[in-house]
N, C-alpha and C. Protein backbone atom coordinates (compact mmCIF):
# COMPACT_ATOMS: atom_id res chain seq x y z
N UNK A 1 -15.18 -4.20 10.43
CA UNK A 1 -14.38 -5.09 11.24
C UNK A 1 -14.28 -4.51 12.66
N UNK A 2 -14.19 -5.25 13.52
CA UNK A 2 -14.04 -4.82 15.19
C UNK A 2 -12.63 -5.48 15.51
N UNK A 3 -11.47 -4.55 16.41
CA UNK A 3 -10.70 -5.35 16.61
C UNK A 3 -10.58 -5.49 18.16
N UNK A 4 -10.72 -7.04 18.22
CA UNK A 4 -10.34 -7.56 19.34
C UNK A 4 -8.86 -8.33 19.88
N UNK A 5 -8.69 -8.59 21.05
CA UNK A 5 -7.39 -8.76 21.28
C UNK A 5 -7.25 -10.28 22.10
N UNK A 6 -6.55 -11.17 21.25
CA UNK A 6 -6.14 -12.53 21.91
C UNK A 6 -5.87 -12.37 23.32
N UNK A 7 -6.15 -14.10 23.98
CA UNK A 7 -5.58 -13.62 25.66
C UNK A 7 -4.00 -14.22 25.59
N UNK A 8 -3.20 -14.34 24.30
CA UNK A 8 -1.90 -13.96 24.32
C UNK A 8 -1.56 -12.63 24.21
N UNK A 9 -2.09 -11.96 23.75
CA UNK A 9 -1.56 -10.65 23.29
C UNK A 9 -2.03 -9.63 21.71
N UNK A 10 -2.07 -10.36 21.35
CA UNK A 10 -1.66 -9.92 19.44
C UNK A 10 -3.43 -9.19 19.31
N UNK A 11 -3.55 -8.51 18.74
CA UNK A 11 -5.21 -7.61 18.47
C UNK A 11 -4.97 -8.28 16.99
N UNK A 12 -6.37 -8.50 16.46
CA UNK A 12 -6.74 -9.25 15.32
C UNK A 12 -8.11 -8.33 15.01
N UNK A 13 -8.56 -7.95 13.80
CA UNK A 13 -9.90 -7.74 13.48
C UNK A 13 -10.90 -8.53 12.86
N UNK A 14 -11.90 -8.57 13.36
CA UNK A 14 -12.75 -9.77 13.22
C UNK A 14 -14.11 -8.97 12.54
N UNK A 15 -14.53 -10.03 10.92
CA UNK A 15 -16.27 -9.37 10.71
C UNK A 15 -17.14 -10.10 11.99
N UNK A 16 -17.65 -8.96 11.83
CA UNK A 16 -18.82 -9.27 13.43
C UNK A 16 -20.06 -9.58 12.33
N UNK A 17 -20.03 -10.32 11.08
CA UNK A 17 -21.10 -10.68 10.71
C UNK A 17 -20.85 -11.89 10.23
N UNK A 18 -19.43 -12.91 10.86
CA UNK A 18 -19.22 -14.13 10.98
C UNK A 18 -19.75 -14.76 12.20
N UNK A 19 -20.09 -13.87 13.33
CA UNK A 19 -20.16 -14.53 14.68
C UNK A 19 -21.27 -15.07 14.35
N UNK A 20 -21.49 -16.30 15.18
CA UNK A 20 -22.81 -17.10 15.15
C UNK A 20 -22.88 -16.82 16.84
N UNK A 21 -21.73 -17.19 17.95
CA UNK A 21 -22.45 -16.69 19.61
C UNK A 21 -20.60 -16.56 20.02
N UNK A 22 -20.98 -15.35 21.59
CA UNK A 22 -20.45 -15.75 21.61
C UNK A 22 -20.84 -16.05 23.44
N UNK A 23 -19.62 -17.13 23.94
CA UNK A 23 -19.34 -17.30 25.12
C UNK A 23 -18.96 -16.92 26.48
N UNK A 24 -19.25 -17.01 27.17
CA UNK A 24 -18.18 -16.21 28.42
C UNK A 24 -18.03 -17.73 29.82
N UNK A 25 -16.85 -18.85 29.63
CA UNK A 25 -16.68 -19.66 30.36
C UNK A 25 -15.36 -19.75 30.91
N UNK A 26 -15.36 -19.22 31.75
CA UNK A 26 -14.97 -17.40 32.18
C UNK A 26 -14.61 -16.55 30.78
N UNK A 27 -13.70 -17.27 30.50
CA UNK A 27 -12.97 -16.15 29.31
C UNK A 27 -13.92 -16.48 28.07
N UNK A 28 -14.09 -15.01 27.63
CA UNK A 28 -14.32 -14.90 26.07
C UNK A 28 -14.17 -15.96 25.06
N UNK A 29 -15.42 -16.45 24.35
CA UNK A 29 -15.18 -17.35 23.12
C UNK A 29 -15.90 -16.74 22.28
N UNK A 30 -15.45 -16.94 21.10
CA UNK A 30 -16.24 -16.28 19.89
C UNK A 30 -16.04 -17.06 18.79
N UNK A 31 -17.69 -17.77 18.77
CA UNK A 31 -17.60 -19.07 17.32
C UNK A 31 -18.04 -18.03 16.19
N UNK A 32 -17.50 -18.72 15.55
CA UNK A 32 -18.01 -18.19 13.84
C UNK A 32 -18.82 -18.91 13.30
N UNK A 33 -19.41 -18.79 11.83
CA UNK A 33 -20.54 -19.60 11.87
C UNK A 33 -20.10 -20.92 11.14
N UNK A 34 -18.43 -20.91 11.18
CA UNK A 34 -17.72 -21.69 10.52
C UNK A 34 -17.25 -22.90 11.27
N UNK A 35 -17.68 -22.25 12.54
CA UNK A 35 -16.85 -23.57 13.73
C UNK A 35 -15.52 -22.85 14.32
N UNK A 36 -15.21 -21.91 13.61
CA UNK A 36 -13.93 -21.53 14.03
C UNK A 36 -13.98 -20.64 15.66
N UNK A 37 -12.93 -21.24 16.12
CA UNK A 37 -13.53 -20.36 17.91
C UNK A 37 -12.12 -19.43 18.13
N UNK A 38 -12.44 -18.02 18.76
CA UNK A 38 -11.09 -17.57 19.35
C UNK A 38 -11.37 -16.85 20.63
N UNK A 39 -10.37 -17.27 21.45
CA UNK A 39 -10.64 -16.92 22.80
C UNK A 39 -9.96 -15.44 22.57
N UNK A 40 -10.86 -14.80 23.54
CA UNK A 40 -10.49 -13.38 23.43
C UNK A 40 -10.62 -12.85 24.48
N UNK A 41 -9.51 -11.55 24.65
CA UNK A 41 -9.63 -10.78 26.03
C UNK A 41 -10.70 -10.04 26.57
N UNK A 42 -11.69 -9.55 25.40
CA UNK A 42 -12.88 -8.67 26.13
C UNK A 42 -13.62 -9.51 26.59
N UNK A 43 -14.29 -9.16 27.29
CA UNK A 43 -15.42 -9.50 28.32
C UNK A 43 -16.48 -9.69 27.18
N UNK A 44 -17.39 -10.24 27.39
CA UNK A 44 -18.64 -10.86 26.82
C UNK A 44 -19.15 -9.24 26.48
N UNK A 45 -19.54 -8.57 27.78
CA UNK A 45 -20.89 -7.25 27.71
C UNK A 45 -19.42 -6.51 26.44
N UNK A 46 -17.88 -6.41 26.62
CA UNK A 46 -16.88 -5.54 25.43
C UNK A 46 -17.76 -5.81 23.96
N UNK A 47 -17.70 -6.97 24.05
CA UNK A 47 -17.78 -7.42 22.78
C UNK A 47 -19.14 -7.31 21.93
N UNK A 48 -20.26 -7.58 22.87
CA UNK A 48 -21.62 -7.33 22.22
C UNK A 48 -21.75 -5.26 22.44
N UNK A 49 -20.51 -4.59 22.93
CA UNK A 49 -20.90 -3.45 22.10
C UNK A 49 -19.91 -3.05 21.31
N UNK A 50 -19.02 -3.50 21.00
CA UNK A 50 -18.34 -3.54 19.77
C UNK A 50 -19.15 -3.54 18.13
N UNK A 51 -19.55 -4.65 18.40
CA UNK A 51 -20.62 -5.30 17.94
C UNK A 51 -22.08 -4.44 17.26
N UNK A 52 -22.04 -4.36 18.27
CA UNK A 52 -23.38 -3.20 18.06
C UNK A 52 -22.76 -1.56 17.83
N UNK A 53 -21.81 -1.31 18.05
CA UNK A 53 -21.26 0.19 17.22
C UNK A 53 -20.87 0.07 16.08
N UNK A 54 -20.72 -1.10 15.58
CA UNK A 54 -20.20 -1.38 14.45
C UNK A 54 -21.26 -1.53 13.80
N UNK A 55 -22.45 -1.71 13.67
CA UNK A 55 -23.69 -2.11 13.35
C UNK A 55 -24.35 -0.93 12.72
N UNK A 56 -24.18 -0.03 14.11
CA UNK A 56 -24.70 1.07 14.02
C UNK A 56 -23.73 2.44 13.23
N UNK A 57 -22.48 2.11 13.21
CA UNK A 57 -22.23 2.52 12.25
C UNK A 57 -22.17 2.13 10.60
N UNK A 58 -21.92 0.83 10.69
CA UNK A 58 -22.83 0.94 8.72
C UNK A 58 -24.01 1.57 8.92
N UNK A 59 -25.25 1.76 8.90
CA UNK A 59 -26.47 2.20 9.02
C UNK A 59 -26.43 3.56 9.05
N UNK A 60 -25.48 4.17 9.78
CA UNK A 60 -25.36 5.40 9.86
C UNK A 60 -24.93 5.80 8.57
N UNK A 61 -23.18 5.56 8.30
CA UNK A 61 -22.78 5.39 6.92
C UNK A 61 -23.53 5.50 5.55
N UNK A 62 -24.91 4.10 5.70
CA UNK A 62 -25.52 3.90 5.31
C UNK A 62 -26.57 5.01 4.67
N UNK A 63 -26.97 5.75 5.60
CA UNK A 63 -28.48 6.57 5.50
C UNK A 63 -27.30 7.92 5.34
N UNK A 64 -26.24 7.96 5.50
CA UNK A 64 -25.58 9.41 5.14
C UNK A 64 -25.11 9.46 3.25
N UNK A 65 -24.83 8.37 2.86
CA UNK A 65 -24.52 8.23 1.70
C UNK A 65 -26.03 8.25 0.86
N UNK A 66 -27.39 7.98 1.15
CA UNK A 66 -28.52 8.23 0.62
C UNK A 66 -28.44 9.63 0.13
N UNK A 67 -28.56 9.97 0.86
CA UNK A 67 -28.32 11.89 0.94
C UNK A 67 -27.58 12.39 -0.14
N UNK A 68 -26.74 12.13 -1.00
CA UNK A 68 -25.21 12.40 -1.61
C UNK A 68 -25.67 11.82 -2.65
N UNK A 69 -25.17 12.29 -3.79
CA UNK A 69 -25.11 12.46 -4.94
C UNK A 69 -23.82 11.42 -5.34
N UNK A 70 -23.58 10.74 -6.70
CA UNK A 70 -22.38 9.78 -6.96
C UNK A 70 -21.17 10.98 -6.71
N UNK A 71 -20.91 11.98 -7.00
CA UNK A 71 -19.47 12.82 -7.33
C UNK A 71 -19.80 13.04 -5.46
N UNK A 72 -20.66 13.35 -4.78
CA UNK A 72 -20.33 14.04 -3.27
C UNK A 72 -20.07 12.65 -2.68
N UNK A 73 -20.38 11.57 -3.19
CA UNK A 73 -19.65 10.37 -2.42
C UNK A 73 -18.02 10.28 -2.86
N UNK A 74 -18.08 10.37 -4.39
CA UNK A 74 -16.82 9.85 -4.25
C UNK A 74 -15.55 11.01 -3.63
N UNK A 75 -16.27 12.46 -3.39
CA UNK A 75 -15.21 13.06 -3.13
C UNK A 75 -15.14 13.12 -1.68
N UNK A 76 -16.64 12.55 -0.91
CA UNK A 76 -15.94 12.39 0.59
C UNK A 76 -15.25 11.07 0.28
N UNK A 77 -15.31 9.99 -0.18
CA UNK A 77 -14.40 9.04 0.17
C UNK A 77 -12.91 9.16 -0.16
N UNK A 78 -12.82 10.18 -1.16
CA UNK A 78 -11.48 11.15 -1.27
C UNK A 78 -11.15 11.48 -0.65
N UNK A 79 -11.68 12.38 0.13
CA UNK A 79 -11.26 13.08 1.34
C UNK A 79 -10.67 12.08 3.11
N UNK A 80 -11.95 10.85 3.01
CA UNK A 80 -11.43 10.01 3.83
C UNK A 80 -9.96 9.10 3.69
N UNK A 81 -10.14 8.80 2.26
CA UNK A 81 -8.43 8.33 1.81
C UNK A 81 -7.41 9.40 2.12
N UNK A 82 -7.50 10.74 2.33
CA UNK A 82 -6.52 11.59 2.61
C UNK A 82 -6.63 11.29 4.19
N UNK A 83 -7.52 10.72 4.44
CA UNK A 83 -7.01 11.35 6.39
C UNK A 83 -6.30 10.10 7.22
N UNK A 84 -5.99 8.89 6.10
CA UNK A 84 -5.97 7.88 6.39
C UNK A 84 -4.22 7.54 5.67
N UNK A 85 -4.13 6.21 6.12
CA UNK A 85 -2.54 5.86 5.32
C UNK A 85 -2.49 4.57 4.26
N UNK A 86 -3.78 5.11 3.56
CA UNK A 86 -4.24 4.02 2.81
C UNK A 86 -3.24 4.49 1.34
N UNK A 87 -2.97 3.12 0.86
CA UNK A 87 -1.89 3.69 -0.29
C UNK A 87 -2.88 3.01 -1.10
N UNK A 88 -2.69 3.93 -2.42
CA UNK A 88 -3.40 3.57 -3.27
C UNK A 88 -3.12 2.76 -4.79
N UNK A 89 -3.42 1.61 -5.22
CA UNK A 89 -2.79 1.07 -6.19
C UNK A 89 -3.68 1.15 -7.31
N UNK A 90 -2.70 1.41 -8.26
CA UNK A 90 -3.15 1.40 -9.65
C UNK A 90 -2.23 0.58 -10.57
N UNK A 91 -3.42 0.10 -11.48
CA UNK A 91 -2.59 -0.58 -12.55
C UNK A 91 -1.50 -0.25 -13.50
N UNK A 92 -0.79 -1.33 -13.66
CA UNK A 92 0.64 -1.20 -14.72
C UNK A 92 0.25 -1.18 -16.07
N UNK A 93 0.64 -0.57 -17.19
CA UNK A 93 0.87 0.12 -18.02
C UNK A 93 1.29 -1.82 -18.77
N UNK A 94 0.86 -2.48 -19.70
CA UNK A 94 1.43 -3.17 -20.42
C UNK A 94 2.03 -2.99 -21.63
């Protein structure tokens, strides 16, 4: 997800693998491939590298997890749940 920021205010994160184009008439538009449009504060050139770091990081992600073994993945993604404020849920006991 990339997060971009309304030209009210509020930052929203958006999959950058919904965009179908986007606009710049002056301000930022960004269609989805749904029809759905949101005007946004970055600049056209913000957004196509958002876009593209985000890209380039799955791929990266991607070709680093090749490397790794099932237990050295799951214990870096262990390790990433610790650096983070991700709470973790588990199921109830019936």
């Amino acid at each position: 997800m990339i997060l971009l920021t309304r030209l009210n205010g509020p930052v929203f994160a958006l999959n950058p693998d919904l965009v179908e184009r986007a606009d710049c008439t002056p301000d930022t538009v960004i269609t989805l491939v749904d029809g759905t449009k949101y005007l946004v504060a970055e600049s056209l050139p913000q957004v196509v590298a958002l876009i593209r770091h985000y890209r380039a990081s799955v791929v990266a992600e991607a070709q680093n997890l090749a490397g790794q073994t099932p237990e050295e993945r799951a214990e870096a993604a262990a390790e990433r749940v610790k650096e983070t404020n991700v709470v973790r849920l588990h199921r109830r006991e019936r």
